[in-house]
C-alpha atoms as a PDB file:
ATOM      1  CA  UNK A   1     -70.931  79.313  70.136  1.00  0.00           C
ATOM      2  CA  UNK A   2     -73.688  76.881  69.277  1.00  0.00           C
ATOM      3  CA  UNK A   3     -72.050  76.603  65.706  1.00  0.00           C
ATOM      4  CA  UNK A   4     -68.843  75.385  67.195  1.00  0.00           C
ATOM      5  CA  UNK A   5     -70.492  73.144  69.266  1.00  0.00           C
ATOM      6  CA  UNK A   6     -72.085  71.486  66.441  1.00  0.00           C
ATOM      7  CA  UNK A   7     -69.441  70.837  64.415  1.00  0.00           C
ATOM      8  CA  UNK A   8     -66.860  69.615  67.436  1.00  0.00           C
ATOM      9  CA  UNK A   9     -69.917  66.594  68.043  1.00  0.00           C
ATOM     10  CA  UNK A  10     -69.745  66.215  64.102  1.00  0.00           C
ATOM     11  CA  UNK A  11     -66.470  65.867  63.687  1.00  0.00           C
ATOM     12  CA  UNK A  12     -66.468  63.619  66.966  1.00  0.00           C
ATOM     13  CA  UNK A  13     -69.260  61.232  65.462  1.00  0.00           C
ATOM     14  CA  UNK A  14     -67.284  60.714  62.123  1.00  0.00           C
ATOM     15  CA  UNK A  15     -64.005  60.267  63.803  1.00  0.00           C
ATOM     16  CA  UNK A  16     -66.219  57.519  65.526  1.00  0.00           C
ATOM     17  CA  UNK A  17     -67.773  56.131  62.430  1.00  0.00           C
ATOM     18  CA  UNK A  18     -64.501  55.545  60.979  1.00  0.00           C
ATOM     19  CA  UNK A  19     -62.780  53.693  63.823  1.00  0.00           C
ATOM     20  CA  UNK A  20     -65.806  51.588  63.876  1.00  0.00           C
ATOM     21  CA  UNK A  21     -65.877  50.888  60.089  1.00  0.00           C
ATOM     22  CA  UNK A  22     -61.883  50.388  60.083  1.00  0.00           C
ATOM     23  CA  UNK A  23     -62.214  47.737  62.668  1.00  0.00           C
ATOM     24  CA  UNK A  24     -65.102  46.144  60.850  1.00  0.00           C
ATOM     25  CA  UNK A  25     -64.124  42.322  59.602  1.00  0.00           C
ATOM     26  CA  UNK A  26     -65.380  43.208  56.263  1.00  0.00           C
ATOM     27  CA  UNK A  27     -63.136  46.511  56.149  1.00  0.00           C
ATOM     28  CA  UNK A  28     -60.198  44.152  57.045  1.00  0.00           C
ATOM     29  CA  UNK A  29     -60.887  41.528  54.344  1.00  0.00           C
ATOM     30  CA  UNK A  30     -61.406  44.371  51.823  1.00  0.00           C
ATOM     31  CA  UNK A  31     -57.873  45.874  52.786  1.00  0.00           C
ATOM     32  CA  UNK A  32     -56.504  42.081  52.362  1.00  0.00           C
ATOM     33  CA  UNK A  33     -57.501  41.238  48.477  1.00  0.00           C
ATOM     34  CA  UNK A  34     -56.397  44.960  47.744  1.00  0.00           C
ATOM     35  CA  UNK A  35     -52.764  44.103  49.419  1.00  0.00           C
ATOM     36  CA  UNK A  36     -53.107  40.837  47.938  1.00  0.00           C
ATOM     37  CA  UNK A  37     -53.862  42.026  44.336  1.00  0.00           C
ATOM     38  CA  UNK A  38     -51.433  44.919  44.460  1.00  0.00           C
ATOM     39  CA  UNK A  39     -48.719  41.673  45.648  1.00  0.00           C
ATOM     40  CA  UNK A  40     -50.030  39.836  42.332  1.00  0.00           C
ATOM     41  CA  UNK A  41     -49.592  42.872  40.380  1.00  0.00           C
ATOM     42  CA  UNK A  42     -46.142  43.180  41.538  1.00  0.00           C
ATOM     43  CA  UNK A  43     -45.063  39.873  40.688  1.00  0.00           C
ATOM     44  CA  UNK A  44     -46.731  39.683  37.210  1.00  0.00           C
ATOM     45  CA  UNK A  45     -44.876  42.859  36.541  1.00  0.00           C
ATOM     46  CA  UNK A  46     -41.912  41.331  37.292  1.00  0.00           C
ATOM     47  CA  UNK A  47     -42.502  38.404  35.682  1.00  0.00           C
ATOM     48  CA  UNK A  48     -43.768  40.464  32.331  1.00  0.00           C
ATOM     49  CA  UNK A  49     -40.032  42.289  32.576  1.00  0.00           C
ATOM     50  CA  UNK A  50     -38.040  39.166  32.997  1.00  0.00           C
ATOM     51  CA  UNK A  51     -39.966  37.118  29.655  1.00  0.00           C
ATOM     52  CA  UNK A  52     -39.330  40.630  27.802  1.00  0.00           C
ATOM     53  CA  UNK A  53     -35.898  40.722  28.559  1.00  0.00           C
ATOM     54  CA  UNK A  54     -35.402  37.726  27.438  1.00  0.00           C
ATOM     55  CA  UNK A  55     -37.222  38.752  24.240  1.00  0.00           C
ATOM     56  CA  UNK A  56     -34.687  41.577  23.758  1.00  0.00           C
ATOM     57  CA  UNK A  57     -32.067  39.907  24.356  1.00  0.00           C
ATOM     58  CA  UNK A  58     -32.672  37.372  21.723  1.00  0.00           C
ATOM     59  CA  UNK A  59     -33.261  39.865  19.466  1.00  0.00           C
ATOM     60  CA  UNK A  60     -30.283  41.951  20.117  1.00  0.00           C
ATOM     61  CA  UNK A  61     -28.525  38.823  19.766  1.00  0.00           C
ATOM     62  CA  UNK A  62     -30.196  38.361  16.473  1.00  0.00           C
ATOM     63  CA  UNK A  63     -29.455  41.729  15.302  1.00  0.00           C
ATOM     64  CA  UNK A  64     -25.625  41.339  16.231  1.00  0.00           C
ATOM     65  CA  UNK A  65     -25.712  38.022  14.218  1.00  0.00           C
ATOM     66  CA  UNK A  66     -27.444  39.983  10.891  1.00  0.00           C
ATOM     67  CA  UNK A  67     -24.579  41.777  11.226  1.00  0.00           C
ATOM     68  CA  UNK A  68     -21.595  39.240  11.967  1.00  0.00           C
ATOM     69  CA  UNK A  69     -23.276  37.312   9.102  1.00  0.00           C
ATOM     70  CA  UNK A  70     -22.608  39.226   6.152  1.00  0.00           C
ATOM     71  CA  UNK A  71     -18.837  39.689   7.094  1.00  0.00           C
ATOM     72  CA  UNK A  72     -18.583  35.453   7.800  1.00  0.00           C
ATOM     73  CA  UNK A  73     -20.330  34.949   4.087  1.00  0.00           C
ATOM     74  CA  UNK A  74     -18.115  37.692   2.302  1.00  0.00           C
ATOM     75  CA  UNK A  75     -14.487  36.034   3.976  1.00  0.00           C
ATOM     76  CA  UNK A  76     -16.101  32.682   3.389  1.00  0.00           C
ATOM     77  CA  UNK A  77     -16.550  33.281  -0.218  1.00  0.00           C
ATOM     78  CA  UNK A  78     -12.872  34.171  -0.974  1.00  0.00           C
ATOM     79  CA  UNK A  79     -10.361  31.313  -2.083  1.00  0.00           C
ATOM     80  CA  UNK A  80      -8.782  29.471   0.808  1.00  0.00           C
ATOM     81  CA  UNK A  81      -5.467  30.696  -0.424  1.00  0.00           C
ATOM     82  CA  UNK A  82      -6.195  34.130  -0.516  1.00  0.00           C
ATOM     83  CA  UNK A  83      -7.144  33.895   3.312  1.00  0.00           C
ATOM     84  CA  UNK A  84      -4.027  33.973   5.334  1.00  0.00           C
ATOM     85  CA  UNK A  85      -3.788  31.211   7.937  1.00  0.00           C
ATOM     86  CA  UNK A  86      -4.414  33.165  11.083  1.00  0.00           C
ATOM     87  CA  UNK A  87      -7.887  35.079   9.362  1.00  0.00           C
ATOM     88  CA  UNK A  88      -8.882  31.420   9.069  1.00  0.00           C
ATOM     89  CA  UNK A  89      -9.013  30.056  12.367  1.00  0.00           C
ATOM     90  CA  UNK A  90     -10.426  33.313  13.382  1.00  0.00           C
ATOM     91  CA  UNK A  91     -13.337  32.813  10.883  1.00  0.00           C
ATOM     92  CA  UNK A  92     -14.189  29.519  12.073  1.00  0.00           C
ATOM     93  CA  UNK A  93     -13.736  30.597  15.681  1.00  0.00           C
ATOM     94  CA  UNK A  94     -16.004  33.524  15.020  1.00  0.00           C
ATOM     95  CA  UNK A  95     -18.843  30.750  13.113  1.00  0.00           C
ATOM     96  CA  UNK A  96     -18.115  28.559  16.180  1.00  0.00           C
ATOM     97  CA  UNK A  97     -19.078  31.717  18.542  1.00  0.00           C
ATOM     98  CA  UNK A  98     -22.280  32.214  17.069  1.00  0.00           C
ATOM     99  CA  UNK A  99     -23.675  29.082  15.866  1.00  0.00           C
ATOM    100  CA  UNK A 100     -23.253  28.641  20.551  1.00  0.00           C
ATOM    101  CA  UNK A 101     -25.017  31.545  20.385  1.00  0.00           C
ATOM    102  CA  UNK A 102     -27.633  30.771  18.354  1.00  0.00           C
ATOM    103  CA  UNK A 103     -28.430  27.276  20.427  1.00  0.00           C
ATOM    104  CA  UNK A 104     -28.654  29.167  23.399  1.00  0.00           C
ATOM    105  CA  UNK A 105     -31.361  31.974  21.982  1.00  0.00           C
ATOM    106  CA  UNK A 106     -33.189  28.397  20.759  1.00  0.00           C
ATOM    107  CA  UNK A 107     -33.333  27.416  24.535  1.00  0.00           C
ATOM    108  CA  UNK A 108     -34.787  30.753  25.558  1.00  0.00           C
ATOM    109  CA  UNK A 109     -37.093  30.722  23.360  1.00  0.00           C
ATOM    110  CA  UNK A 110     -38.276  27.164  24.035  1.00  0.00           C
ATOM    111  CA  UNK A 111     -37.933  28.304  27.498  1.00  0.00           C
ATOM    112  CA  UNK A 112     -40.409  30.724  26.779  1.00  0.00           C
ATOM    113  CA  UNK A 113     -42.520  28.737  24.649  1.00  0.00           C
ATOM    114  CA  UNK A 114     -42.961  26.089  27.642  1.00  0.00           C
ATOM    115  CA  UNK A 115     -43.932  29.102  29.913  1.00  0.00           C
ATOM    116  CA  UNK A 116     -47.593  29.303  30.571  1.00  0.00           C
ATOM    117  CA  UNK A 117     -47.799  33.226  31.574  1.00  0.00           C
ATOM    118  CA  UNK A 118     -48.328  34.594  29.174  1.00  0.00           C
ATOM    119  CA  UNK A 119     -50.661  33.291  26.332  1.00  0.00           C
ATOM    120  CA  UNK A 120     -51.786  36.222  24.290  1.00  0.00           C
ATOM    121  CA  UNK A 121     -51.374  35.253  20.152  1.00  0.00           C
ATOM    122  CA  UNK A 122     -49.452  38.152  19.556  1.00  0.00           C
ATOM    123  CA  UNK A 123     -46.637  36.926  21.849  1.00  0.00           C
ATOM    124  CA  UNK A 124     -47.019  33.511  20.420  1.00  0.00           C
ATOM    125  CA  UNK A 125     -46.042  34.977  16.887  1.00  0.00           C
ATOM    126  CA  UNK A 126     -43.217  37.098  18.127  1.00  0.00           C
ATOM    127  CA  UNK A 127     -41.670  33.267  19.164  1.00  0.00           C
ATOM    128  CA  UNK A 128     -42.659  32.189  16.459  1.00  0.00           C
ATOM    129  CA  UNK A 129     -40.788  34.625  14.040  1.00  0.00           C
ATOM    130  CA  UNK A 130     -37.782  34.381  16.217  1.00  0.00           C
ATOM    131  CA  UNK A 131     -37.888  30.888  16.433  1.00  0.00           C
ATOM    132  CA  UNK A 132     -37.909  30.914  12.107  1.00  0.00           C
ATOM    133  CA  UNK A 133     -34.896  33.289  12.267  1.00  0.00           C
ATOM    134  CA  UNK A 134     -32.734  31.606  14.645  1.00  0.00           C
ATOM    135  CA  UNK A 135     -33.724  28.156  12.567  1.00  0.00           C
ATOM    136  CA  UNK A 136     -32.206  29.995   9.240  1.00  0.00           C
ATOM    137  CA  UNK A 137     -29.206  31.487  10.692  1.00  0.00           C
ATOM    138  CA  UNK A 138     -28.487  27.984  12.410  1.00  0.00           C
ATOM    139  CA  UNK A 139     -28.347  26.652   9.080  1.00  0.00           C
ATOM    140  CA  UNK A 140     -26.293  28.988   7.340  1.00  0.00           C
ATOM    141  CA  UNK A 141     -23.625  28.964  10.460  1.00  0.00           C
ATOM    142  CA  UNK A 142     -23.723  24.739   9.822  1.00  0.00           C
ATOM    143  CA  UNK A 143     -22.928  25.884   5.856  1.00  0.00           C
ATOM    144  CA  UNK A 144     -20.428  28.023   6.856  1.00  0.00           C
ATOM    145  CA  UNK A 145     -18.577  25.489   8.668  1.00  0.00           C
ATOM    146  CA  UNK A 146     -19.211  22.957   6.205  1.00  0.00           C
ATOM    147  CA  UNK A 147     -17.905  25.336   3.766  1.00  0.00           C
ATOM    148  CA  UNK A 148     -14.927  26.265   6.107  1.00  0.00           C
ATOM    149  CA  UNK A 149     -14.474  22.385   6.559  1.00  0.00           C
ATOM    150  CA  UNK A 150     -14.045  21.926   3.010  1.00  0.00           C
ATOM    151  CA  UNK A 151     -11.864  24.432   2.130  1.00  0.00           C
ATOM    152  CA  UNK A 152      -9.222  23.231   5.025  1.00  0.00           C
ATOM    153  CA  UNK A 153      -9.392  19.759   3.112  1.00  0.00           C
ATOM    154  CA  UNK A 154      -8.657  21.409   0.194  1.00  0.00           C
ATOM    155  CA  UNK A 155      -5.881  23.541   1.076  1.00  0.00           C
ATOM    156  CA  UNK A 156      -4.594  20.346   2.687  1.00  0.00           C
ATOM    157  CA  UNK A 157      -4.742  18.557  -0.809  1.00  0.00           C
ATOM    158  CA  UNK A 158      -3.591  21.684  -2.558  1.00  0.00           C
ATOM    159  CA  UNK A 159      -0.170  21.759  -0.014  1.00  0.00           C
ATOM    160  CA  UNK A 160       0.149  17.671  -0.789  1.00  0.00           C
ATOM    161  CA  UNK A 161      -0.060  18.725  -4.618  1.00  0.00           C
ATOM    162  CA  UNK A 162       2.267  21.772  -4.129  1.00  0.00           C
ATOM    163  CA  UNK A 163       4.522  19.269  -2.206  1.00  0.00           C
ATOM    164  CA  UNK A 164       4.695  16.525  -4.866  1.00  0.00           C
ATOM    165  CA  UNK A 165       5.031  19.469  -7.444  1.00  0.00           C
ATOM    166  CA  UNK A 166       7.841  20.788  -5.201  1.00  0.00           C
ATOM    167  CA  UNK A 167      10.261  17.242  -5.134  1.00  0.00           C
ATOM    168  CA  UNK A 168       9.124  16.903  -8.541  1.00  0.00           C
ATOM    169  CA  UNK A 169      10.616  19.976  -9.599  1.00  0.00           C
ATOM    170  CA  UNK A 170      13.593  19.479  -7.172  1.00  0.00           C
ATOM    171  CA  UNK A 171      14.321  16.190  -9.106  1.00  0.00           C
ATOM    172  CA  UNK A 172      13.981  17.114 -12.069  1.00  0.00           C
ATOM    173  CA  UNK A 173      16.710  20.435 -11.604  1.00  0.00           C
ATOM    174  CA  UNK A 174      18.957  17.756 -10.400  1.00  0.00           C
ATOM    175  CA  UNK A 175      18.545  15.811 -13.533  1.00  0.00           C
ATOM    176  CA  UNK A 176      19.079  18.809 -15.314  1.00  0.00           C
ATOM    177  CA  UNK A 177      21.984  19.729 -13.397  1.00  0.00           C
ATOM    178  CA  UNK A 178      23.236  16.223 -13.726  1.00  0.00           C
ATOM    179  CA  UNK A 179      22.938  15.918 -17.631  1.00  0.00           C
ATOM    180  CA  UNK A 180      24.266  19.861 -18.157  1.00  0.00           C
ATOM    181  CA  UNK A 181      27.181  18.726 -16.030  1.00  0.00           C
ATOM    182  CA  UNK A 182      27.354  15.454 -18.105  1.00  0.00           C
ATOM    183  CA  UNK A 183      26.807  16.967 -21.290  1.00  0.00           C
ATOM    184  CA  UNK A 184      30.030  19.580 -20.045  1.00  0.00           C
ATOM    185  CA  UNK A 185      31.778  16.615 -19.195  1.00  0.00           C
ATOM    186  CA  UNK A 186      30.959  15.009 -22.733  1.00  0.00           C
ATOM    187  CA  UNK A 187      31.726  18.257 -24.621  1.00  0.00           C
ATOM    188  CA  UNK A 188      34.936  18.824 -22.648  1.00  0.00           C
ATOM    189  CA  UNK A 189      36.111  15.129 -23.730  1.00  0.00           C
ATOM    190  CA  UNK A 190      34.770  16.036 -27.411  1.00  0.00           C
ATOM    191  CA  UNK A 191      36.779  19.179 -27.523  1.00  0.00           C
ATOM    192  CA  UNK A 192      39.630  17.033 -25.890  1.00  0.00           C
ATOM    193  CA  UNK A 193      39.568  14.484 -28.604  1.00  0.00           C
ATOM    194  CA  UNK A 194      38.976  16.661 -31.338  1.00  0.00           C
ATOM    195  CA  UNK A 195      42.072  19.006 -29.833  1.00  0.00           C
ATOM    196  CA  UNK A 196      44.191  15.851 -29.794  1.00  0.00           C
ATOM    197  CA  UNK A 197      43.067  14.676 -32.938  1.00  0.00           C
ATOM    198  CA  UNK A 198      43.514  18.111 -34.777  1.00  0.00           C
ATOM    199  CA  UNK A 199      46.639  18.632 -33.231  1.00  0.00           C
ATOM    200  CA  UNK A 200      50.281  19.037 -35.222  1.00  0.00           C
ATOM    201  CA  UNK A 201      53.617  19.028 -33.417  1.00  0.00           C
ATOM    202  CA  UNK A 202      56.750  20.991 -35.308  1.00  0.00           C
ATOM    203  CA  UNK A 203      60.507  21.336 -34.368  1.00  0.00           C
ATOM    204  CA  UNK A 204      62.858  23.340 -36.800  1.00  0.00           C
ATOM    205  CA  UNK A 205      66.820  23.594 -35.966  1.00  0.00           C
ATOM    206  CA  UNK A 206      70.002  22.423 -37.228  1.00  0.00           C
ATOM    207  CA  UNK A 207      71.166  18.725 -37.505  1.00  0.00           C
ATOM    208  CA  UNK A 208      73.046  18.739 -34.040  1.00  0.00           C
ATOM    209  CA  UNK A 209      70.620  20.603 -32.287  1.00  0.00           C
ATOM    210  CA  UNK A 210      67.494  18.149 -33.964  1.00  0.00           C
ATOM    211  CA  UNK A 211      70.233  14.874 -32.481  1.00  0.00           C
ATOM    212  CA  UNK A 212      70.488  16.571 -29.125  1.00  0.00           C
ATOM    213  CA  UNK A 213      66.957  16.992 -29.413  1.00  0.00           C
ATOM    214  CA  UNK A 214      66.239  13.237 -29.594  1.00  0.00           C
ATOM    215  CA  UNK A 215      64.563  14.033 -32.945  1.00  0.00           C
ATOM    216  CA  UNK A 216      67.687  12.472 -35.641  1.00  0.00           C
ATOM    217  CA  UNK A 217      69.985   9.626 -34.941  1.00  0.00           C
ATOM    218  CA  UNK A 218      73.441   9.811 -35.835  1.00  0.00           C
ATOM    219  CA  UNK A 219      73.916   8.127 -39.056  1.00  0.00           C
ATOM    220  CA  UNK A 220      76.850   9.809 -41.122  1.00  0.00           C
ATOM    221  CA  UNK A 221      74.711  11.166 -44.810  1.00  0.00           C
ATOM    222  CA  UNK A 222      71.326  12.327 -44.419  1.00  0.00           C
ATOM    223  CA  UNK A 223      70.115   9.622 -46.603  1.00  0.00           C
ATOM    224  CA  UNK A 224      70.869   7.196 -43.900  1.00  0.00           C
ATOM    225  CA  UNK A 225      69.848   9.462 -40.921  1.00  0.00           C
ATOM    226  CA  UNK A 226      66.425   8.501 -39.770  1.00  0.00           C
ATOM    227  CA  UNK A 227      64.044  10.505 -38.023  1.00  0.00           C
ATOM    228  CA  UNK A 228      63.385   9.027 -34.117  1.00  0.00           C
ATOM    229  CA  UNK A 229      59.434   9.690 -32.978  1.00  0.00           C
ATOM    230  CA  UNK A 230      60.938   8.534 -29.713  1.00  0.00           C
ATOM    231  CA  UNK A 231      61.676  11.829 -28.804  1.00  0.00           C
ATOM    232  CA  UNK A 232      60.612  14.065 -25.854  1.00  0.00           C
ATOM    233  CA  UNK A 233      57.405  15.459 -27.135  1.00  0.00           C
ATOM    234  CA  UNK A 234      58.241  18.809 -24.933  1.00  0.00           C
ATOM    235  CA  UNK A 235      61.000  19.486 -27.815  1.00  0.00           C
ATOM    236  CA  UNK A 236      58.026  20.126 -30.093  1.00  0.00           C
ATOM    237  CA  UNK A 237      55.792  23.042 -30.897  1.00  0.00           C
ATOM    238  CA  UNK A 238      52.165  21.993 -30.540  1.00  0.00           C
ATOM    239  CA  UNK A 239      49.736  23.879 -33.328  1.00  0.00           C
ATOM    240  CA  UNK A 240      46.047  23.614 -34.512  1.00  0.00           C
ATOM    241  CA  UNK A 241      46.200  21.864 -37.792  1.00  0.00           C
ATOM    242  CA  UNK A 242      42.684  23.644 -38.840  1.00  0.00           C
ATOM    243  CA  UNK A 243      44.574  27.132 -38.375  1.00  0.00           C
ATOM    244  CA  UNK A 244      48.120  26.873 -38.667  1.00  0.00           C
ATOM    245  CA  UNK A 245      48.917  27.186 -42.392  1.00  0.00           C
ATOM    246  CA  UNK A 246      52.202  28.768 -42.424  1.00  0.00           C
ATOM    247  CA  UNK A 247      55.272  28.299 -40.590  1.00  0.00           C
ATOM    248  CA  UNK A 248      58.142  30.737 -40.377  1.00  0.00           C
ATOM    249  CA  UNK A 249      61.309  29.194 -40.544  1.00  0.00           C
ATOM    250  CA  UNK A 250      64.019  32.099 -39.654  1.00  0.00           C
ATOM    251  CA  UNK A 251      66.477  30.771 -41.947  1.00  0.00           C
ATOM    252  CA  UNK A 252      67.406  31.175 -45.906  1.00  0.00           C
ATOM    253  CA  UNK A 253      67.893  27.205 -46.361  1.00  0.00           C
ATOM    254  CA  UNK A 254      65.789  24.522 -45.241  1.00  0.00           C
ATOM    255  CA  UNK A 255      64.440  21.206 -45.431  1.00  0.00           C
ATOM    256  CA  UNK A 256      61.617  19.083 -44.517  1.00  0.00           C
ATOM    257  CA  UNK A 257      63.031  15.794 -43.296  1.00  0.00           C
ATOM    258  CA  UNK A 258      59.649  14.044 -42.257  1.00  0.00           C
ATOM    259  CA  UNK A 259      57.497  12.269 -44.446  1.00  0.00           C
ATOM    260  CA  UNK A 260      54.646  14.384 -45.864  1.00  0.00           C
ATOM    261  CA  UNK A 261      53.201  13.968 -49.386  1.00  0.00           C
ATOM    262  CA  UNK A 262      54.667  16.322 -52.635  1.00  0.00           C
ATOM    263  CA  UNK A 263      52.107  18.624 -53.871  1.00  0.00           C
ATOM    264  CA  UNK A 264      50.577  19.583 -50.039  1.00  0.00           C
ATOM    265  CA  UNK A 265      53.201  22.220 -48.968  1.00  0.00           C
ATOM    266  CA  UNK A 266      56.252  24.659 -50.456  1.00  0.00           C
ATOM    267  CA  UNK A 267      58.985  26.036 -49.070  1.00  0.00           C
ATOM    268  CA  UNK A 268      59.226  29.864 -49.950  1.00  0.00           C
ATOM    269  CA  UNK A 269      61.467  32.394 -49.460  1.00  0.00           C
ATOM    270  CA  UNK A 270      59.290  35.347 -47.285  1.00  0.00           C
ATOM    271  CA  UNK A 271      59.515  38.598 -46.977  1.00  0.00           C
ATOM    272  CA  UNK A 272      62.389  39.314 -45.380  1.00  0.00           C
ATOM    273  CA  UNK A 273      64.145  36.451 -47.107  1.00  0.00           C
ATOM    274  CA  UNK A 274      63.912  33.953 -44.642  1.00  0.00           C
ATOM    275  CA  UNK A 275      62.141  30.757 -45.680  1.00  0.00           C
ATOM    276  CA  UNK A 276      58.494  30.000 -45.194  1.00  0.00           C
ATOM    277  CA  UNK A 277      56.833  26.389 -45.461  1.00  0.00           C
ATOM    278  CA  UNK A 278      53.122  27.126 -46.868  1.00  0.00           C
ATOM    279  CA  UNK A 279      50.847  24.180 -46.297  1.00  0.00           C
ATOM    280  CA  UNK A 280      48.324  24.433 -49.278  1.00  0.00           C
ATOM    281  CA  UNK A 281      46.719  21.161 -48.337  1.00  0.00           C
ATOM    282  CA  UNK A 282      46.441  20.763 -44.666  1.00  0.00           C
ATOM    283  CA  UNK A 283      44.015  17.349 -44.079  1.00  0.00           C
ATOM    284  CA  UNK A 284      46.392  15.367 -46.920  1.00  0.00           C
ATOM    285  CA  UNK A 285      49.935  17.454 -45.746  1.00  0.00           C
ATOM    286  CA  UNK A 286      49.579  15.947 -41.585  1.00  0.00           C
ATOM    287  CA  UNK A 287      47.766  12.741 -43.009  1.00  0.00           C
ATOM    288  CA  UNK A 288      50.902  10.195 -42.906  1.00  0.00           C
ATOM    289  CA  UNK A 289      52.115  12.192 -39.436  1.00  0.00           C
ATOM    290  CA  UNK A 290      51.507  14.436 -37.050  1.00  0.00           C
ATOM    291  CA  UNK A 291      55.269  15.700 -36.554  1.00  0.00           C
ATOM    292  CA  UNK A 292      57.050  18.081 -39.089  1.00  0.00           C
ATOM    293  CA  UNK A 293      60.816  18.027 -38.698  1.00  0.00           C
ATOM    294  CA  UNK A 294      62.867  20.822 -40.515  1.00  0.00           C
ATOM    295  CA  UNK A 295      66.309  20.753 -40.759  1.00  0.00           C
ATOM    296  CA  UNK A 296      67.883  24.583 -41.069  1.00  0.00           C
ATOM    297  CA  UNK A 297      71.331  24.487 -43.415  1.00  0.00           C
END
């Protein structure tokens, strides 16, 4: 009973102690800097979480550029012609995209640099680094366009050329078509002439039917008959001079009544009797005329 005694005025003095030292001044100033230094803590934590962040998401960024980059140099490198219009604009939209990209990890970082937190060297040479990096890939995005740039003028000079080229061509298929249609025209009028010029006219039939023909006048005896050139030239048979050497005649007796020099033709009997005029000499035979008359008897 004395035991529990004891303890119950123990316990009661401690229980006393402690109220007293709680509502001590120094207890309470104690209990302020801890509140106060677990408030700092807080805020440098969240201060530490929003600079590294930042850091990764620069260097995300980065690593999605690494990546971007090696498909903008490889389409880059091709010939403008081989890339088709619409790949084009969407490479320079895509260098457009991340050379924005790139100035705006330069501004966090300078952000960062400016920021007086945090001090230690080893974050100074992780800006550093990244600063570097996003300096290179800012230039190569500026070559790319350049590069981009330049082939667009060149395409544009290569369409001008392709143009010119083009009408030139054009022009010079209607020239062709102009002299092949000329030269027709010229061969057409040379095979024209040289039809006319090679061409023999013949009539054969009796003496009435070569007067009703317009070919013989009336005039009694042959020997004062005279052949009329006045006739209508639809009475005649037209003929190649170069490939008419024979005539068939269709009757036993005949005669040649227009003027054509001895020696350059015959009249032979064929082989069914009838009689057959043989040119032997065909440039000399239509030399002095161009129409052979032969009177049947």
């Amino acid at each position: 009973m004395k035991k529990i005694i004891i303890f119950s005025l123990l316990a009661i003095a401690a229980l006393s102690l402690s109220s007293c030292v709680e509502n001590s001044a120094k207890y309470k100033a104690l209990q302020a800097q801890l509140d106060s230094l677990g408030s700092a803590h807080s805020v440098k934590s969240a201060e530490f979480e929003e600079v590294f962040a930042t850091l990764n998401e620069v260097e995300n960024g980065l690593k999605s550029i690494r990546e971007a980059e090696n498909i903008l140099v490889l389409q880059s490198q091709k010939g403008g012609a081989e890339i088709p219009e619409n790949s084009r604009e969407q490479l320079k939209s895509d260098v457009a995209a991340i050379g924005e990209a790139i100035q705006s990890y330069k501004q966090q970082i300078n952000k960062l640099k400016n920021d007086g937190r945090i001090q230690s060297s080893q974050f100074k040479k992780r800006l550093a680094a990244l600063t570097a990096e996003l300096e290179a890939k800012s230039e190569l995005i500026e070559d790319l366009g350049r590069q981009l740039e330049e082939k667009d003028r060149q395409l544009v000079v290569k369409s001008q050329q392709i143009e010119t080229l083009d009408k030139t061509v054009t022009n010079l298929r209607d020239e062709v078509t102009t002299l092949a249609q000329a030269t027709a025209s010229q061969q057409e009028t040379i095979a024209n002439q040289e039809a006319q010029i090679n061409s023999g006219y013949y009539i054969i039939g009796t003496k009435s039917e070569l007067i009703t023909a317009n070919v013989m006048s009336k005039g009694g005896l042959f020997k004062s008959a005279k052949i009329s050139y006045q006739a209508e030239q639809s009475a005649f048979i037209k003929i190649d001079i170069r490939e008419v050497k024979e005539i068939q005649i269709n009757a036993d007796r005949a005669k040649v009544l227009s003027v054509h020099p001895t020696g350059t033709y015959t009249l032979e009997p064929g082989a069914n009797g009838m009689q057959v005029l043989k040119i032997s000499q065909p440039a000399t035979f239509w030399e002095q005329t161009k129409y052979l008359v032969i009177q049947t008897l």
